[in-house]
PDB file of N, CA and C in Angstrom:
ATOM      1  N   UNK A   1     -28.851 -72.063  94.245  1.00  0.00           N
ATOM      2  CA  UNK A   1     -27.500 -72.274  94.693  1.00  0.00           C
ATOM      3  C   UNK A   1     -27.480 -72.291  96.223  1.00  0.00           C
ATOM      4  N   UNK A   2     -26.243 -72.861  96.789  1.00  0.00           N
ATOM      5  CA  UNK A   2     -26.120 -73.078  98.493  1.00  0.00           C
ATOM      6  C   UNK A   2     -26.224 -72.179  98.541  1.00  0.00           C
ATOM      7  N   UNK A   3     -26.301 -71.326 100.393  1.00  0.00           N
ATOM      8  CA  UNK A   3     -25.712 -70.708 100.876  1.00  0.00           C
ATOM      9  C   UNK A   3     -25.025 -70.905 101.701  1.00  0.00           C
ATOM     10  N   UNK A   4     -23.845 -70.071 102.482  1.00  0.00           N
ATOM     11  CA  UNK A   4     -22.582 -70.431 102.809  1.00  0.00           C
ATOM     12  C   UNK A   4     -23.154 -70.751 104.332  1.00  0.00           C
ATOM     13  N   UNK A   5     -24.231 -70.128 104.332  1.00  0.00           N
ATOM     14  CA  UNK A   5     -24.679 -70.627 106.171  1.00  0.00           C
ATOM     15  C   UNK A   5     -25.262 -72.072 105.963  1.00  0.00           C
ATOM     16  N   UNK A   6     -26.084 -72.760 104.832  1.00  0.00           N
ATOM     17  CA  UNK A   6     -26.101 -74.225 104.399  1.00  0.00           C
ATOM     18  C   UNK A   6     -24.647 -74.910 104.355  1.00  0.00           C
ATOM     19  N   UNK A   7     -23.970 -74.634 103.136  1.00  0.00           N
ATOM     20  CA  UNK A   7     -22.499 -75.109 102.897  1.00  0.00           C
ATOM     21  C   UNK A   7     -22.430 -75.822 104.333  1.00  0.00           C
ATOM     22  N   UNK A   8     -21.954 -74.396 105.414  1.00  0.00           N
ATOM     23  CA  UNK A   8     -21.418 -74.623 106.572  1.00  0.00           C
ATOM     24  C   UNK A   8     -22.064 -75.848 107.504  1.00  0.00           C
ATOM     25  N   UNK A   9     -23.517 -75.627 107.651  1.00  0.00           N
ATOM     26  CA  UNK A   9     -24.324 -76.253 108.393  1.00  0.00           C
ATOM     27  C   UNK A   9     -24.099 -77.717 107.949  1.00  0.00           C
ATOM     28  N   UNK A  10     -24.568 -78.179 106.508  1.00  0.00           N
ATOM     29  CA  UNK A  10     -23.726 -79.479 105.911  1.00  0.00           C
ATOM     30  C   UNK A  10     -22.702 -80.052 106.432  1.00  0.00           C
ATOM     31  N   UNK A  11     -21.543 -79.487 106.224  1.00  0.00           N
ATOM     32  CA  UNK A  11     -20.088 -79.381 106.525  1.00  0.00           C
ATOM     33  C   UNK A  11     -19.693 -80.053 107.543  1.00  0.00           C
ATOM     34  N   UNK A  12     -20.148 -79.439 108.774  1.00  0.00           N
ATOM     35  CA  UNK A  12     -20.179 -79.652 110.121  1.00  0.00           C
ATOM     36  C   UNK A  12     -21.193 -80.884 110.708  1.00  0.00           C
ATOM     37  N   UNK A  13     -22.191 -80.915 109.646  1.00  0.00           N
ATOM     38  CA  UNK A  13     -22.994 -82.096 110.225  1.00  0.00           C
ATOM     39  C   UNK A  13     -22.719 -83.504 109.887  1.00  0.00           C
ATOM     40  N   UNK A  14     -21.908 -83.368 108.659  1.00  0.00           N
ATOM     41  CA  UNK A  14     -21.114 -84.560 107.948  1.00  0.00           C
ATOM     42  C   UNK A  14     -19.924 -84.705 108.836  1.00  0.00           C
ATOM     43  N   UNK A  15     -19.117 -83.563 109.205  1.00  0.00           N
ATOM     44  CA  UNK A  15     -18.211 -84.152 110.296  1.00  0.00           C
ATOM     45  C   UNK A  15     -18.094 -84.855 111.289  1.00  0.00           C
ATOM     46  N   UNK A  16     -19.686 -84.070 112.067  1.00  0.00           N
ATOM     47  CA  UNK A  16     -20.228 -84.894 113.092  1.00  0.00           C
ATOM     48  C   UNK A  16     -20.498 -85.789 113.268  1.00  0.00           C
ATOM     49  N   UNK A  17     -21.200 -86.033 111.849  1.00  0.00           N
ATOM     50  CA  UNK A  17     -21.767 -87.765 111.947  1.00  0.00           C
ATOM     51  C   UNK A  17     -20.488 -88.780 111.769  1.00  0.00           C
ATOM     52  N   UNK A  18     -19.966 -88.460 110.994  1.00  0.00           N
ATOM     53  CA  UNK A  18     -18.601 -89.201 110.528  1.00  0.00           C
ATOM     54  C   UNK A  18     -17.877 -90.046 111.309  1.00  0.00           C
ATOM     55  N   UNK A  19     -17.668 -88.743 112.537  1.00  0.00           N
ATOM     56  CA  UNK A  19     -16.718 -88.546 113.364  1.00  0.00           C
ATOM     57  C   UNK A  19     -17.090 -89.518 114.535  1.00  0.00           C
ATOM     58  N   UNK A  20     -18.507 -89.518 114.906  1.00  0.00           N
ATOM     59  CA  UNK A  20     -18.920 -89.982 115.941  1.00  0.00           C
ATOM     60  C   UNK A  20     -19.603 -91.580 115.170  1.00  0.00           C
ATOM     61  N   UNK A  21     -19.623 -91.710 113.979  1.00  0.00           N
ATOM     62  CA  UNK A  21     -20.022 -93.423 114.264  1.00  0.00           C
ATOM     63  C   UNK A  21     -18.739 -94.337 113.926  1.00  0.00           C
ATOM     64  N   UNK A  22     -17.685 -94.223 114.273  1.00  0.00           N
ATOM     65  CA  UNK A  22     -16.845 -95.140 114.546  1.00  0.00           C
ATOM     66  C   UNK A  22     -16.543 -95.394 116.032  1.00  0.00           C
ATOM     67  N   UNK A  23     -17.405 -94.181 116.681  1.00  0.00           N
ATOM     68  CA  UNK A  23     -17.525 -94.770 118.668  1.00  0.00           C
ATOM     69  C   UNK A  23     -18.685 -95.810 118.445  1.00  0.00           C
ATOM     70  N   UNK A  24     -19.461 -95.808 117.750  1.00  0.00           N
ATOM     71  CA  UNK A  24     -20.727 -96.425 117.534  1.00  0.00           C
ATOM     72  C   UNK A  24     -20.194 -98.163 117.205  1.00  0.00           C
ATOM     73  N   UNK A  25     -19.579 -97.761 116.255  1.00  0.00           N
ATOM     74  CA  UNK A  25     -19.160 -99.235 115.995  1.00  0.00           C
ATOM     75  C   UNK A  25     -18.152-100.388 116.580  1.00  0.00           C
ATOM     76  N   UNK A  26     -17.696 -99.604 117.553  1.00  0.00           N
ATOM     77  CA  UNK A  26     -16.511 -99.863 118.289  1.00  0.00           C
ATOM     78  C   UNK A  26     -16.664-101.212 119.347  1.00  0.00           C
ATOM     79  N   UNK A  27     -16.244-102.377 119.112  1.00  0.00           N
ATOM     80  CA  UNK A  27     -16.437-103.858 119.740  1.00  0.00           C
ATOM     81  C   UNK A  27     -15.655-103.221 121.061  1.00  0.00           C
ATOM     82  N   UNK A  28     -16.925-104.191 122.284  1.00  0.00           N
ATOM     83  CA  UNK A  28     -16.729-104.361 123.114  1.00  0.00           C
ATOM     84  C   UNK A  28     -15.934-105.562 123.854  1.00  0.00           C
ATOM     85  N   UNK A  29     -15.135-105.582 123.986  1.00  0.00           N
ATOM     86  CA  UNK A  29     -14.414-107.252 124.337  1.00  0.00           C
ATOM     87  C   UNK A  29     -14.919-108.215 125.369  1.00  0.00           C
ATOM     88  N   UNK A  30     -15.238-109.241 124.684  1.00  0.00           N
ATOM     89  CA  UNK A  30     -15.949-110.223 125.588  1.00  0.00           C
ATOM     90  C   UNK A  30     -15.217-110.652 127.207  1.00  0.00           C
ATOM     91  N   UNK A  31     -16.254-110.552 128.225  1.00  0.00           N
ATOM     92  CA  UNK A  31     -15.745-110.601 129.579  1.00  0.00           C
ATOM     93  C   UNK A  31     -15.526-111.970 129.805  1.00  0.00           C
ATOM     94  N   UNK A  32     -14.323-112.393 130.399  1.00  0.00           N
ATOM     95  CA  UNK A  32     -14.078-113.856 130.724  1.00  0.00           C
ATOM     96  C   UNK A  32     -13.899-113.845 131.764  1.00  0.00           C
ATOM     97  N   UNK A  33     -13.751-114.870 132.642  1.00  0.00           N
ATOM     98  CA  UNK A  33     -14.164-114.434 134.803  1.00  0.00           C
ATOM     99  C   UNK A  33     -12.473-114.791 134.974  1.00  0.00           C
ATOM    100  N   UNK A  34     -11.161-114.298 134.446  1.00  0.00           N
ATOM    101  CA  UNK A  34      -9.882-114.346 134.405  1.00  0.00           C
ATOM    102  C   UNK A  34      -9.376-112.940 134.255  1.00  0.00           C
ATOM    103  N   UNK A  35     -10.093-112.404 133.806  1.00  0.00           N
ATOM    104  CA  UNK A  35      -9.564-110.771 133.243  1.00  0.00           C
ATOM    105  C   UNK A  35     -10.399-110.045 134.384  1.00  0.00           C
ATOM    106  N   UNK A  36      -9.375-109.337 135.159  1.00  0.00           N
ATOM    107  CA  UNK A  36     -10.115-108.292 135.965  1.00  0.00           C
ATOM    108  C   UNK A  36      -9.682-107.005 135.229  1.00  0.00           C
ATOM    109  N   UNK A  37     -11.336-106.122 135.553  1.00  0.00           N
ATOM    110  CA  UNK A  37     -10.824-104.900 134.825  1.00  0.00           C
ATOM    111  C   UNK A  37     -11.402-104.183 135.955  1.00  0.00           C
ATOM    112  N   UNK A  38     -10.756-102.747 135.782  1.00  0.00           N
ATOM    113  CA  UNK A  38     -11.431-101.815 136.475  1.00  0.00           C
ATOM    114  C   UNK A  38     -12.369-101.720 136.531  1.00  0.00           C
ATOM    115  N   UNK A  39     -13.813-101.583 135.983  1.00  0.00           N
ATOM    116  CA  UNK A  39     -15.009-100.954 135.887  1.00  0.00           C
ATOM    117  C   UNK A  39     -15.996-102.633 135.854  1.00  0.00           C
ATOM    118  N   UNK A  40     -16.872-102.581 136.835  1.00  0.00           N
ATOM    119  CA  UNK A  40     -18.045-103.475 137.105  1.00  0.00           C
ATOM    120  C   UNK A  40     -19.327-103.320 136.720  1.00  0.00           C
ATOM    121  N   UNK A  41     -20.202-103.985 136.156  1.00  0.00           N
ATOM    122  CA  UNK A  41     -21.772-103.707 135.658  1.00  0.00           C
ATOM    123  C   UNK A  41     -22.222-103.778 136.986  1.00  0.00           C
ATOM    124  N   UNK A  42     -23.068-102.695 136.983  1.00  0.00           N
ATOM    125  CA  UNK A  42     -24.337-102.130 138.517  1.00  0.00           C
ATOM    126  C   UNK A  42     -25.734-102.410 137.968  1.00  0.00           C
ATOM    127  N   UNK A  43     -26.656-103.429 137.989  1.00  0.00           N
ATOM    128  CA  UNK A  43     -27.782-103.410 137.555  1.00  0.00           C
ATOM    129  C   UNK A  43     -28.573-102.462 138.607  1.00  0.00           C
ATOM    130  N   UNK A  44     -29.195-101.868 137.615  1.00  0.00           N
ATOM    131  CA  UNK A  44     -30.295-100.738 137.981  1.00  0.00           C
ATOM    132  C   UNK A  44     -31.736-101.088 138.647  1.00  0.00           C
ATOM    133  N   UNK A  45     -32.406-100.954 139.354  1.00  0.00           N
ATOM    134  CA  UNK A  45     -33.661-101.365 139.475  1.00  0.00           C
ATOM    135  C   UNK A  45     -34.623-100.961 138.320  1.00  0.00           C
ATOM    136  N   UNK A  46     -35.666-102.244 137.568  1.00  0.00           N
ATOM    137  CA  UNK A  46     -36.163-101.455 136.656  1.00  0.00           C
ATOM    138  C   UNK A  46     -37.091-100.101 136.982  1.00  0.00           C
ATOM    139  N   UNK A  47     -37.561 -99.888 138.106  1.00  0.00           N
ATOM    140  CA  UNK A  47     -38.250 -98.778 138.450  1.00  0.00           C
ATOM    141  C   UNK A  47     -37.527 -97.533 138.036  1.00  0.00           C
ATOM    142  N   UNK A  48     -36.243 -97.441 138.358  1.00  0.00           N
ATOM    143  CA  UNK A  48     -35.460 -96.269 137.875  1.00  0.00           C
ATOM    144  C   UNK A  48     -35.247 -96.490 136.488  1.00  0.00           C
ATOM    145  N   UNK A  49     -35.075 -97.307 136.084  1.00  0.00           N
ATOM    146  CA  UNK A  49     -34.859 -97.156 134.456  1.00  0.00           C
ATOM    147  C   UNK A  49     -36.120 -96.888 133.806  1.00  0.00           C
ATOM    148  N   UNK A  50     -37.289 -97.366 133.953  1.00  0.00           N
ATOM    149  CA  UNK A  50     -38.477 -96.610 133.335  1.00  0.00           C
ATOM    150  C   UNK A  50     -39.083 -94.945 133.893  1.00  0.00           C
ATOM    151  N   UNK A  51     -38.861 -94.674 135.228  1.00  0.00           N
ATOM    152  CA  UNK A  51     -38.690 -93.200 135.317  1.00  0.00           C
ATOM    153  C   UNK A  51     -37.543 -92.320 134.680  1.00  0.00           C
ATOM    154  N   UNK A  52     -36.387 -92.978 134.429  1.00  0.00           N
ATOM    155  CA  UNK A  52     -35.510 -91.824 133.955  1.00  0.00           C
ATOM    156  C   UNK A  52     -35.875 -92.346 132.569  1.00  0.00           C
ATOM    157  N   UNK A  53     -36.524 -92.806 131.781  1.00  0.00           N
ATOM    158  CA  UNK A  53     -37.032 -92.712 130.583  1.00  0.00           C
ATOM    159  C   UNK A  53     -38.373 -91.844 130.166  1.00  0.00           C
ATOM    160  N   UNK A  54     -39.303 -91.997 131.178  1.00  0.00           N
ATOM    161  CA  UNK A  54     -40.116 -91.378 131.137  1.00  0.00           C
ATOM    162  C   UNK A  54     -39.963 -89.903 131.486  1.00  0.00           C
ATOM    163  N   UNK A  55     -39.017 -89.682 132.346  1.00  0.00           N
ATOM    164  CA  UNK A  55     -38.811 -88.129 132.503  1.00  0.00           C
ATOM    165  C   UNK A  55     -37.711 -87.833 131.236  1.00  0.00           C
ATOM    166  N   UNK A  56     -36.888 -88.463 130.582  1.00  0.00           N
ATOM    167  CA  UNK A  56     -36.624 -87.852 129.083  1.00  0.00           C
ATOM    168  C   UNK A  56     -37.846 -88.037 128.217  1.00  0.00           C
ATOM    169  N   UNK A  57     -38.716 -88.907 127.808  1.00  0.00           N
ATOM    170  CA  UNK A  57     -39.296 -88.110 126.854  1.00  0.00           C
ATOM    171  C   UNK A  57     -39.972 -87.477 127.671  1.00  0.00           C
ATOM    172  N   UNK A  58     -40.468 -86.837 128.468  1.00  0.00           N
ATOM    173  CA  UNK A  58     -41.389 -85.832 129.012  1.00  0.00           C
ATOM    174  C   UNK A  58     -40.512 -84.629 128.237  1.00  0.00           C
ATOM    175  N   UNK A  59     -38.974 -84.281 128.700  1.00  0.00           N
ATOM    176  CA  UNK A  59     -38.594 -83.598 128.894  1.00  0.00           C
ATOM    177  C   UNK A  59     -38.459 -83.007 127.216  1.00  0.00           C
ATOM    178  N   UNK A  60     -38.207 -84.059 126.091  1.00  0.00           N
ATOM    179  CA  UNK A  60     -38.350 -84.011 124.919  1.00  0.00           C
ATOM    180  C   UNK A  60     -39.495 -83.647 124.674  1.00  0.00           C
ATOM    181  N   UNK A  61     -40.619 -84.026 124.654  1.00  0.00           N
ATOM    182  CA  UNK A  61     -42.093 -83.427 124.679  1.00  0.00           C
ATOM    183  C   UNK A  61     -42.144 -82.099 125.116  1.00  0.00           C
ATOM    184  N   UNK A  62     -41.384 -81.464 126.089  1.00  0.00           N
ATOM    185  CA  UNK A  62     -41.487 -80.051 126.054  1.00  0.00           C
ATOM    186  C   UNK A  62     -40.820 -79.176 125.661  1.00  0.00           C
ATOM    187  N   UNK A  63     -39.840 -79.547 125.110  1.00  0.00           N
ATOM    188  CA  UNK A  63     -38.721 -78.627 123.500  1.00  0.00           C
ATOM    189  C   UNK A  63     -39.903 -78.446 122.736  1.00  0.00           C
ATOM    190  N   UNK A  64     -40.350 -79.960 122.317  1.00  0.00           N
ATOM    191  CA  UNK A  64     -41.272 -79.593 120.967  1.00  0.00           C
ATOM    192  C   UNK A  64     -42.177 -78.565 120.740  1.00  0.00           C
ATOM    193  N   UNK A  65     -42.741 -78.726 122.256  1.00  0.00           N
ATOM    194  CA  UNK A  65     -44.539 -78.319 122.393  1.00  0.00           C
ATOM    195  C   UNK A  65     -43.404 -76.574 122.691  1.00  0.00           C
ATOM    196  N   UNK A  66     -42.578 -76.143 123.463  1.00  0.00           N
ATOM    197  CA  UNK A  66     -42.050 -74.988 123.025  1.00  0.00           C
ATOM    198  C   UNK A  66     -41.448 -74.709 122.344  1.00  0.00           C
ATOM    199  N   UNK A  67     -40.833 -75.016 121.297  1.00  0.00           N
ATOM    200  CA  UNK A  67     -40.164 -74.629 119.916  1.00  0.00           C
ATOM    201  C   UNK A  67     -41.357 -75.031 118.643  1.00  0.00           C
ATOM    202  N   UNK A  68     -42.348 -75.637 118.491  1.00  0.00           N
ATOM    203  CA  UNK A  68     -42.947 -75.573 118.012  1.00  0.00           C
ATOM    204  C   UNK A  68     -44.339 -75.442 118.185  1.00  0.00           C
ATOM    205  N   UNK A  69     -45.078 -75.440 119.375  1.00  0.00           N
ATOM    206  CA  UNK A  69     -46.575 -74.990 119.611  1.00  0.00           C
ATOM    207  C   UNK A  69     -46.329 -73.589 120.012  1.00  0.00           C
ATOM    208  N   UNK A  70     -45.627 -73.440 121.479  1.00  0.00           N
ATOM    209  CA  UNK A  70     -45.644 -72.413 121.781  1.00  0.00           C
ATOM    210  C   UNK A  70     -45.377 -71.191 121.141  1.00  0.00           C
ATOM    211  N   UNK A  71     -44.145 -71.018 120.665  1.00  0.00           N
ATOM    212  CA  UNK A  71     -43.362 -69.887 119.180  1.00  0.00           C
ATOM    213  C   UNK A  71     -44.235 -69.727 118.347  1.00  0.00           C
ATOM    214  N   UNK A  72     -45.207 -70.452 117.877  1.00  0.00           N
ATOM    215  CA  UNK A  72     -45.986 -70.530 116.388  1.00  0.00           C
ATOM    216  C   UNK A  72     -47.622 -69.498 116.929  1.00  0.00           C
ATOM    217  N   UNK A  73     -47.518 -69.760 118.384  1.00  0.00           N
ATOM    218  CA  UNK A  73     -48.967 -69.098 118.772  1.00  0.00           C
ATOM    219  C   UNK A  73     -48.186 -67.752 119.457  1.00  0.00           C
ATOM    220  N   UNK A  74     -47.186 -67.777 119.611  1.00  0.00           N
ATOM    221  CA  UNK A  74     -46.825 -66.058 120.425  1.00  0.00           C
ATOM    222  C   UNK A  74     -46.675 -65.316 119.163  1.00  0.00           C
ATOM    223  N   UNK A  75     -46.512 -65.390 117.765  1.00  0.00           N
ATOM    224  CA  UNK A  75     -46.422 -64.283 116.558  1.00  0.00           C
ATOM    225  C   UNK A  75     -47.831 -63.987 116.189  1.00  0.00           C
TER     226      UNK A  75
END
């Protein structure tokens, strides 16, 4: 049988997901050069876009290697 700390954990993760993929699906309206809007696209240099990728997964790589290498060898 569940337990109520599962139940819960479920519960909340079905909400979450729920909740958050209708931002997911949400159409963007096509830009026509007549419509001014507030907010402008800034292209990035790719140099910065492959370092700030590479420093997230680095940074992901070291949750793992401490929630799961490290914890498993300190008991």
């Amino acid at each position: 049988m569940f337990s109520k700390k599962m139940l819960w954990g479920s519960l909340i993760a079905l909400v979450l997901f729920t909740g958050t993929s209708g931002v997911a699906l949400a159409e963007i309206p096509a830009h026509s050069p007549e419509q001014n809007s507030q907010f402008q696209r800034i292209e990035q240099p790719l140099g910065l876009k492959v370092g700030v990728a590479i420093v997230g997964f680095a940074l992901i790589g070291l949750e793992l290697w401490w929630f799961l290498i490290y914890k498993s060898s300190e008991s």
